[in-house]
PDB file of N, CA and C in Angstrom:
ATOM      1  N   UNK A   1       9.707  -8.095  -6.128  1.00  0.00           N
ATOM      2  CA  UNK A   1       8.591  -7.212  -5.853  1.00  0.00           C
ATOM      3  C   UNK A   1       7.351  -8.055  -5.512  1.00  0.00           C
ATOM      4  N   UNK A   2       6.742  -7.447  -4.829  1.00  0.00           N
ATOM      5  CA  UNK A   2       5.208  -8.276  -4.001  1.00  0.00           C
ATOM      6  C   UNK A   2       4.063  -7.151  -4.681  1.00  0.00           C
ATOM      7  N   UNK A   3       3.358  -7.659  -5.410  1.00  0.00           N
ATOM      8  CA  UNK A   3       1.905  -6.766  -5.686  1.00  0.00           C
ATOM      9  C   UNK A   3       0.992  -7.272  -4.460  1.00  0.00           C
ATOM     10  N   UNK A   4       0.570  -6.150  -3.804  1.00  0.00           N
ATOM     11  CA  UNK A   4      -0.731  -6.617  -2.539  1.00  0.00           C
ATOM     12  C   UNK A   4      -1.801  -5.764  -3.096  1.00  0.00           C
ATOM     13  N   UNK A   5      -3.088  -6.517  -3.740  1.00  0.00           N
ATOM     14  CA  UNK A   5      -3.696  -6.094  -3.945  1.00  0.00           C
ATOM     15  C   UNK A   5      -5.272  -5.259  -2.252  1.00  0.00           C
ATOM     16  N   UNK A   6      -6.353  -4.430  -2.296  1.00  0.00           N
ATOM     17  CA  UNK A   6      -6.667  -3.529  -0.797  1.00  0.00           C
ATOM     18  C   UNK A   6      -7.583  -3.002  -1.988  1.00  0.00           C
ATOM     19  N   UNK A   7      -8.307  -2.413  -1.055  1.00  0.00           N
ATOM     20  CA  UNK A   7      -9.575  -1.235  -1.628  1.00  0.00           C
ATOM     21  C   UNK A   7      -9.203   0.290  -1.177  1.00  0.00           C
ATOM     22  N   UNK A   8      -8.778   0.723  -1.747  1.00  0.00           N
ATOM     23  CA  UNK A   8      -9.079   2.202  -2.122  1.00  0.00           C
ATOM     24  C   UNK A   8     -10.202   3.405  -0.952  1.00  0.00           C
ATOM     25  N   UNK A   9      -9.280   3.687   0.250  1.00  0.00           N
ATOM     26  CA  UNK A   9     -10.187   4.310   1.189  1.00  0.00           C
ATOM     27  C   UNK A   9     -10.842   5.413   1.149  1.00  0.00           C
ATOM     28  N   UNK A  10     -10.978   5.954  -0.157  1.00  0.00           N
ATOM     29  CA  UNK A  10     -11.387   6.729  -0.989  1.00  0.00           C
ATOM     30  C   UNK A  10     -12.749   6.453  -1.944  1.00  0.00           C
ATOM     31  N   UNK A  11     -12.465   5.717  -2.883  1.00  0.00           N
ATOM     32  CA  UNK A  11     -13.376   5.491  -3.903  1.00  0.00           C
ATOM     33  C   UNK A  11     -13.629   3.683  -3.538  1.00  0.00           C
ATOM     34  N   UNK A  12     -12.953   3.240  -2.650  1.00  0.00           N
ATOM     35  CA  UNK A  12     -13.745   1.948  -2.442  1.00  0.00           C
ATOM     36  C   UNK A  12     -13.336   0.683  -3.462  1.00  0.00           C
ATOM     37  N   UNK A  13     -12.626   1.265  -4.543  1.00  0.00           N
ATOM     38  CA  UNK A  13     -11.976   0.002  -5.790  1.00  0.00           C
ATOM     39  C   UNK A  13     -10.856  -0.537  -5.462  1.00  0.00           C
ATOM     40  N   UNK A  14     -11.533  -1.714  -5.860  1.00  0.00           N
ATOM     41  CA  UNK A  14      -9.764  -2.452  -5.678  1.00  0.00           C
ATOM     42  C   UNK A  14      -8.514  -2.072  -6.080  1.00  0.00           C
ATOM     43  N   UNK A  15      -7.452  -1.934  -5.557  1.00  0.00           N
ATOM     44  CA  UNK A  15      -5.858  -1.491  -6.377  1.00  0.00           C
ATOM     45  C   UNK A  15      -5.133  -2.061  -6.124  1.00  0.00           C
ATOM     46  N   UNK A  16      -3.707  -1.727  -6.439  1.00  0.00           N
ATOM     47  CA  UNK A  16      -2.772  -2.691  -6.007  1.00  0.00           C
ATOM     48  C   UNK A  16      -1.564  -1.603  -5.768  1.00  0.00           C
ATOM     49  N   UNK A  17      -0.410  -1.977  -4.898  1.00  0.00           N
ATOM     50  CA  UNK A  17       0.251  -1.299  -4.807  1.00  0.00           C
ATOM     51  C   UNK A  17       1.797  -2.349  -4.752  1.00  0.00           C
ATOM     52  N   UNK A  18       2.916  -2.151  -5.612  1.00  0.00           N
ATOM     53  CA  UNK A  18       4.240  -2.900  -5.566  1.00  0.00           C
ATOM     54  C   UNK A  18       5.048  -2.623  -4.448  1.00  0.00           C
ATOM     55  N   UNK A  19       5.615  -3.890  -3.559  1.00  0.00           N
ATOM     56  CA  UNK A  19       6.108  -3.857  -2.891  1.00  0.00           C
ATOM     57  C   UNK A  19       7.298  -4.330  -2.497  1.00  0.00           C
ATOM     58  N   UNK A  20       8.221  -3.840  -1.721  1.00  0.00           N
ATOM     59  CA  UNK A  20       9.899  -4.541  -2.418  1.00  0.00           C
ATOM     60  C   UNK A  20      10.170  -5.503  -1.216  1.00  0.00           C
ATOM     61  N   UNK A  21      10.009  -6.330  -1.115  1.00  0.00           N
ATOM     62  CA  UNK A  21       9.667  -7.903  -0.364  1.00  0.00           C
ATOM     63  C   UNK A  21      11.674  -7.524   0.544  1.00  0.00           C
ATOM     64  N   UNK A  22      12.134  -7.301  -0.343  1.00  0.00           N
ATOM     65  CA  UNK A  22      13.658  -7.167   0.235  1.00  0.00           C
ATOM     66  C   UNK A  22      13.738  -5.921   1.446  1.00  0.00           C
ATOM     67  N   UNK A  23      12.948  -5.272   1.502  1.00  0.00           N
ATOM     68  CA  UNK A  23      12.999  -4.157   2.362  1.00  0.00           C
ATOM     69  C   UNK A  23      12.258  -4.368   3.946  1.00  0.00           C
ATOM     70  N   UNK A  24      12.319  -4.912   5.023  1.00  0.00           N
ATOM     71  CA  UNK A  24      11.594  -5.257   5.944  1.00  0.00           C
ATOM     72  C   UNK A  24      10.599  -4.557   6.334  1.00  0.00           C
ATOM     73  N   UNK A  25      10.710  -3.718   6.945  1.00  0.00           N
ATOM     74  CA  UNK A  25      10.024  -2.251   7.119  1.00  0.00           C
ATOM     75  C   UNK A  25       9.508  -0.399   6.183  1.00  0.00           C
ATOM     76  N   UNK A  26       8.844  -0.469   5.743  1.00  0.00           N
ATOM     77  CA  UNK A  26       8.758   0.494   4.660  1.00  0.00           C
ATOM     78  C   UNK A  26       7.159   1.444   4.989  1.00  0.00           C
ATOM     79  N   UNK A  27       7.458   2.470   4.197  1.00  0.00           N
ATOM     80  CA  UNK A  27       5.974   3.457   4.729  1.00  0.00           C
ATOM     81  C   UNK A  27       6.293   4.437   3.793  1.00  0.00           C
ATOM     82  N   UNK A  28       5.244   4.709   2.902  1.00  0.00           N
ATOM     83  CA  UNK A  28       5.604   4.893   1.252  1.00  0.00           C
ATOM     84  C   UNK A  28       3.981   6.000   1.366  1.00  0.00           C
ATOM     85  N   UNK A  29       4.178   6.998   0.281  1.00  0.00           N
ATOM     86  CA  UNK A  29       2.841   7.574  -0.080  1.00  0.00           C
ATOM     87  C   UNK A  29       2.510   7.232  -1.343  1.00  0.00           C
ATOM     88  N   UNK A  30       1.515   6.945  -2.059  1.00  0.00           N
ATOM     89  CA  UNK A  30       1.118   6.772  -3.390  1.00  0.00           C
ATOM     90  C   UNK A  30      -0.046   7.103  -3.581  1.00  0.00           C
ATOM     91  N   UNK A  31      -0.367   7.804  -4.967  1.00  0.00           N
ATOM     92  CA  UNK A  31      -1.650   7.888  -5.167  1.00  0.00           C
ATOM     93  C   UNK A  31      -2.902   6.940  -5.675  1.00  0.00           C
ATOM     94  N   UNK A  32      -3.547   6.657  -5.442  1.00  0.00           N
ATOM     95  CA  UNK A  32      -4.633   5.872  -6.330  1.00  0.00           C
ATOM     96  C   UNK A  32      -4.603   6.097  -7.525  1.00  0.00           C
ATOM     97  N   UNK A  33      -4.640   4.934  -8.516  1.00  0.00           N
ATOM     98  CA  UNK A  33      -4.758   4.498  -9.630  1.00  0.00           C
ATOM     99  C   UNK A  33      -6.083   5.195 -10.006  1.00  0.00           C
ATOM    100  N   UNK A  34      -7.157   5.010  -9.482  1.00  0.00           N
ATOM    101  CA  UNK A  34      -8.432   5.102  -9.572  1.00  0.00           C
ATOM    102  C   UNK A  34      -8.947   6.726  -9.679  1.00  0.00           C
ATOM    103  N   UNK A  35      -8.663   7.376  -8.447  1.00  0.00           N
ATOM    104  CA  UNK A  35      -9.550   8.112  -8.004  1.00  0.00           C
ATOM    105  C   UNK A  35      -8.351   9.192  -7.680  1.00  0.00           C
ATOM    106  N   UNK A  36      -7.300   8.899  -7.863  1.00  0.00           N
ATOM    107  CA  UNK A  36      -5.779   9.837  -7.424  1.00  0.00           C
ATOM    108  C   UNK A  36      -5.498  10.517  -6.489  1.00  0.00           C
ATOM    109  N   UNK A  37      -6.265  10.055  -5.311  1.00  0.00           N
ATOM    110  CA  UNK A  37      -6.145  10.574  -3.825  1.00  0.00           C
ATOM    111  C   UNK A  37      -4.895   9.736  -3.338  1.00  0.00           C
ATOM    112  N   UNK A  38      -3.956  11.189  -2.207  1.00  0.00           N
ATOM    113  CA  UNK A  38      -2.882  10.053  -1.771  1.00  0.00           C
ATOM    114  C   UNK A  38      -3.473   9.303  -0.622  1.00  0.00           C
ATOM    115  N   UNK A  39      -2.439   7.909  -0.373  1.00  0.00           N
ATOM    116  CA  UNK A  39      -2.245   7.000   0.745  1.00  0.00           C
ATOM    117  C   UNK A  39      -1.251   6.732   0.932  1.00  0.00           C
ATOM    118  N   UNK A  40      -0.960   6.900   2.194  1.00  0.00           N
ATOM    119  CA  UNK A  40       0.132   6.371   3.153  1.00  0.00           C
ATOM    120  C   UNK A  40       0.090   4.793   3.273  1.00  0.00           C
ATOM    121  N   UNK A  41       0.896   4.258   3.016  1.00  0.00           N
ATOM    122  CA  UNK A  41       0.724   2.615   3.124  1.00  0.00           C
ATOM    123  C   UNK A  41       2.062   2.003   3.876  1.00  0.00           C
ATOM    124  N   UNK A  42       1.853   1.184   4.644  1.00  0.00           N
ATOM    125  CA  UNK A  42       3.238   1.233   5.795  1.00  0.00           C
ATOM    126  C   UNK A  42       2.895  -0.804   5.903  1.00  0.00           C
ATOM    127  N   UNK A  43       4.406  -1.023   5.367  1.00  0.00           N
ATOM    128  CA  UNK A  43       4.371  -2.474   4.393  1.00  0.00           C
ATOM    129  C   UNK A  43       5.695  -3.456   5.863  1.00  0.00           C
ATOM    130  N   UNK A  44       5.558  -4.324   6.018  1.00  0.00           N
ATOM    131  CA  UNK A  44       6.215  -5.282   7.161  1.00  0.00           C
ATOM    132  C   UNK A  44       6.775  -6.773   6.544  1.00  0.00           C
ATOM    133  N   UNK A  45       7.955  -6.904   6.196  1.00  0.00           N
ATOM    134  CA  UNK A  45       8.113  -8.343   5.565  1.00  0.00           C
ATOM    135  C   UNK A  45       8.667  -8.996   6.393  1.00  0.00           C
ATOM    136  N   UNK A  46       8.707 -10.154   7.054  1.00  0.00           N
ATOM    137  CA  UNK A  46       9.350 -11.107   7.369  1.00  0.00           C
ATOM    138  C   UNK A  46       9.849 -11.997   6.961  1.00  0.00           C
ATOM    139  N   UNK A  47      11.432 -12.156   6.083  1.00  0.00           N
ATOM    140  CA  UNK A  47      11.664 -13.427   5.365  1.00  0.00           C
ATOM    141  C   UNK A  47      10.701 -13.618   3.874  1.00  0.00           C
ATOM    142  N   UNK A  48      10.769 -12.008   3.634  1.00  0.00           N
ATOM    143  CA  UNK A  48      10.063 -11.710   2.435  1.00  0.00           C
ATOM    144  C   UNK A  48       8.699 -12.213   2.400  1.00  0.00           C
ATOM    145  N   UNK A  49       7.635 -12.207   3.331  1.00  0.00           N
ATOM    146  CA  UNK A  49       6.753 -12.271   3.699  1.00  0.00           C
ATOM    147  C   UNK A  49       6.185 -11.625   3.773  1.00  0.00           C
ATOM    148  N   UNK A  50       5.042 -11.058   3.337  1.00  0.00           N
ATOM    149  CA  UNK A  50       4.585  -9.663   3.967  1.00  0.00           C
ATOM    150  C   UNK A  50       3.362 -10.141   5.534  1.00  0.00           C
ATOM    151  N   UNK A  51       3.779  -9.387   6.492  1.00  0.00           N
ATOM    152  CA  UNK A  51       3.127  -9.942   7.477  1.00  0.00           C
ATOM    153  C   UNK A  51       2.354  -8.807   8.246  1.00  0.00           C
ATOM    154  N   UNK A  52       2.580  -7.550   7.885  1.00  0.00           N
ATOM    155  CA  UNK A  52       1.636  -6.348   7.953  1.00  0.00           C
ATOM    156  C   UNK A  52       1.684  -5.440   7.049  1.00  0.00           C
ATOM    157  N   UNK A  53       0.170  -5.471   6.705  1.00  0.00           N
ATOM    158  CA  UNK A  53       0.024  -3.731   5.467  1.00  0.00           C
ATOM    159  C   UNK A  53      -1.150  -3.046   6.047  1.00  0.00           C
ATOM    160  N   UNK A  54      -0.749  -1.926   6.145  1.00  0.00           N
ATOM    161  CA  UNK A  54      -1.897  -0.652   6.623  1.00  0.00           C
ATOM    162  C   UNK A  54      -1.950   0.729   5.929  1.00  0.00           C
ATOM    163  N   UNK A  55      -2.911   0.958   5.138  1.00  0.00           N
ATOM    164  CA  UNK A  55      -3.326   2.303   5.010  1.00  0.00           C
ATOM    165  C   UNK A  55      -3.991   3.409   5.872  1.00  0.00           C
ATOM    166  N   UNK A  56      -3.422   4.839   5.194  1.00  0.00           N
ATOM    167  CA  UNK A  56      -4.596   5.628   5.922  1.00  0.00           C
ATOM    168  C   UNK A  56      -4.521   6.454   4.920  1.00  0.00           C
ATOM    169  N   UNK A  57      -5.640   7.162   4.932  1.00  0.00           N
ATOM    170  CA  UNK A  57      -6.082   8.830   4.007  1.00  0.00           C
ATOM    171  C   UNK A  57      -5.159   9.392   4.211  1.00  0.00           C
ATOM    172  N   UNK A  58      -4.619  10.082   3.774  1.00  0.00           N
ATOM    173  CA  UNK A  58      -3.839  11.542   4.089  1.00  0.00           C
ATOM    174  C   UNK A  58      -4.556  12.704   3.654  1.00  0.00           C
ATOM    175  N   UNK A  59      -5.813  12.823   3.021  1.00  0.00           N
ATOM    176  CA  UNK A  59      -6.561  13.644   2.530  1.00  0.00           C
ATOM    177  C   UNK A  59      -6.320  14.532   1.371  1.00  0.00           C
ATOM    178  N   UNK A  60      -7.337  15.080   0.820  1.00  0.00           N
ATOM    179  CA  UNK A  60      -7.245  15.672  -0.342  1.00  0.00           C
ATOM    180  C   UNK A  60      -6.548  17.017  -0.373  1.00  0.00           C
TER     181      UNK A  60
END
């Protein structure tokens, strides 16, 4: 597992979200720790690398 820690496009706090380094391609919803709004987070490993992470709102 890969923790990538990002700020929260919501409330702006840092979080972290676990990531399974074995999976190449992945696009997951989770809520904030913080503020419990969901995010879409869409995770890219290369050779268990992570080499792209992107969020977006999905809104309240």
């Amino acid at each position: 597992m890969y923790e990538h820690f990002f700020q929260c496009p919501y409330c702006w706090e840092e979080i972290s979200f676990l990531l399974d380094s074995s999976v190449p391609q992945q696009t997951y919803v989770e809520d904030c720790e913080v503020c419990c709004n969901p995010i879409e987070a869409t995770a890219k490993f290369n050779n268990q690398e992570l080499v792209f992470f992107e969020i977006r709102e999905l809104g309240q």
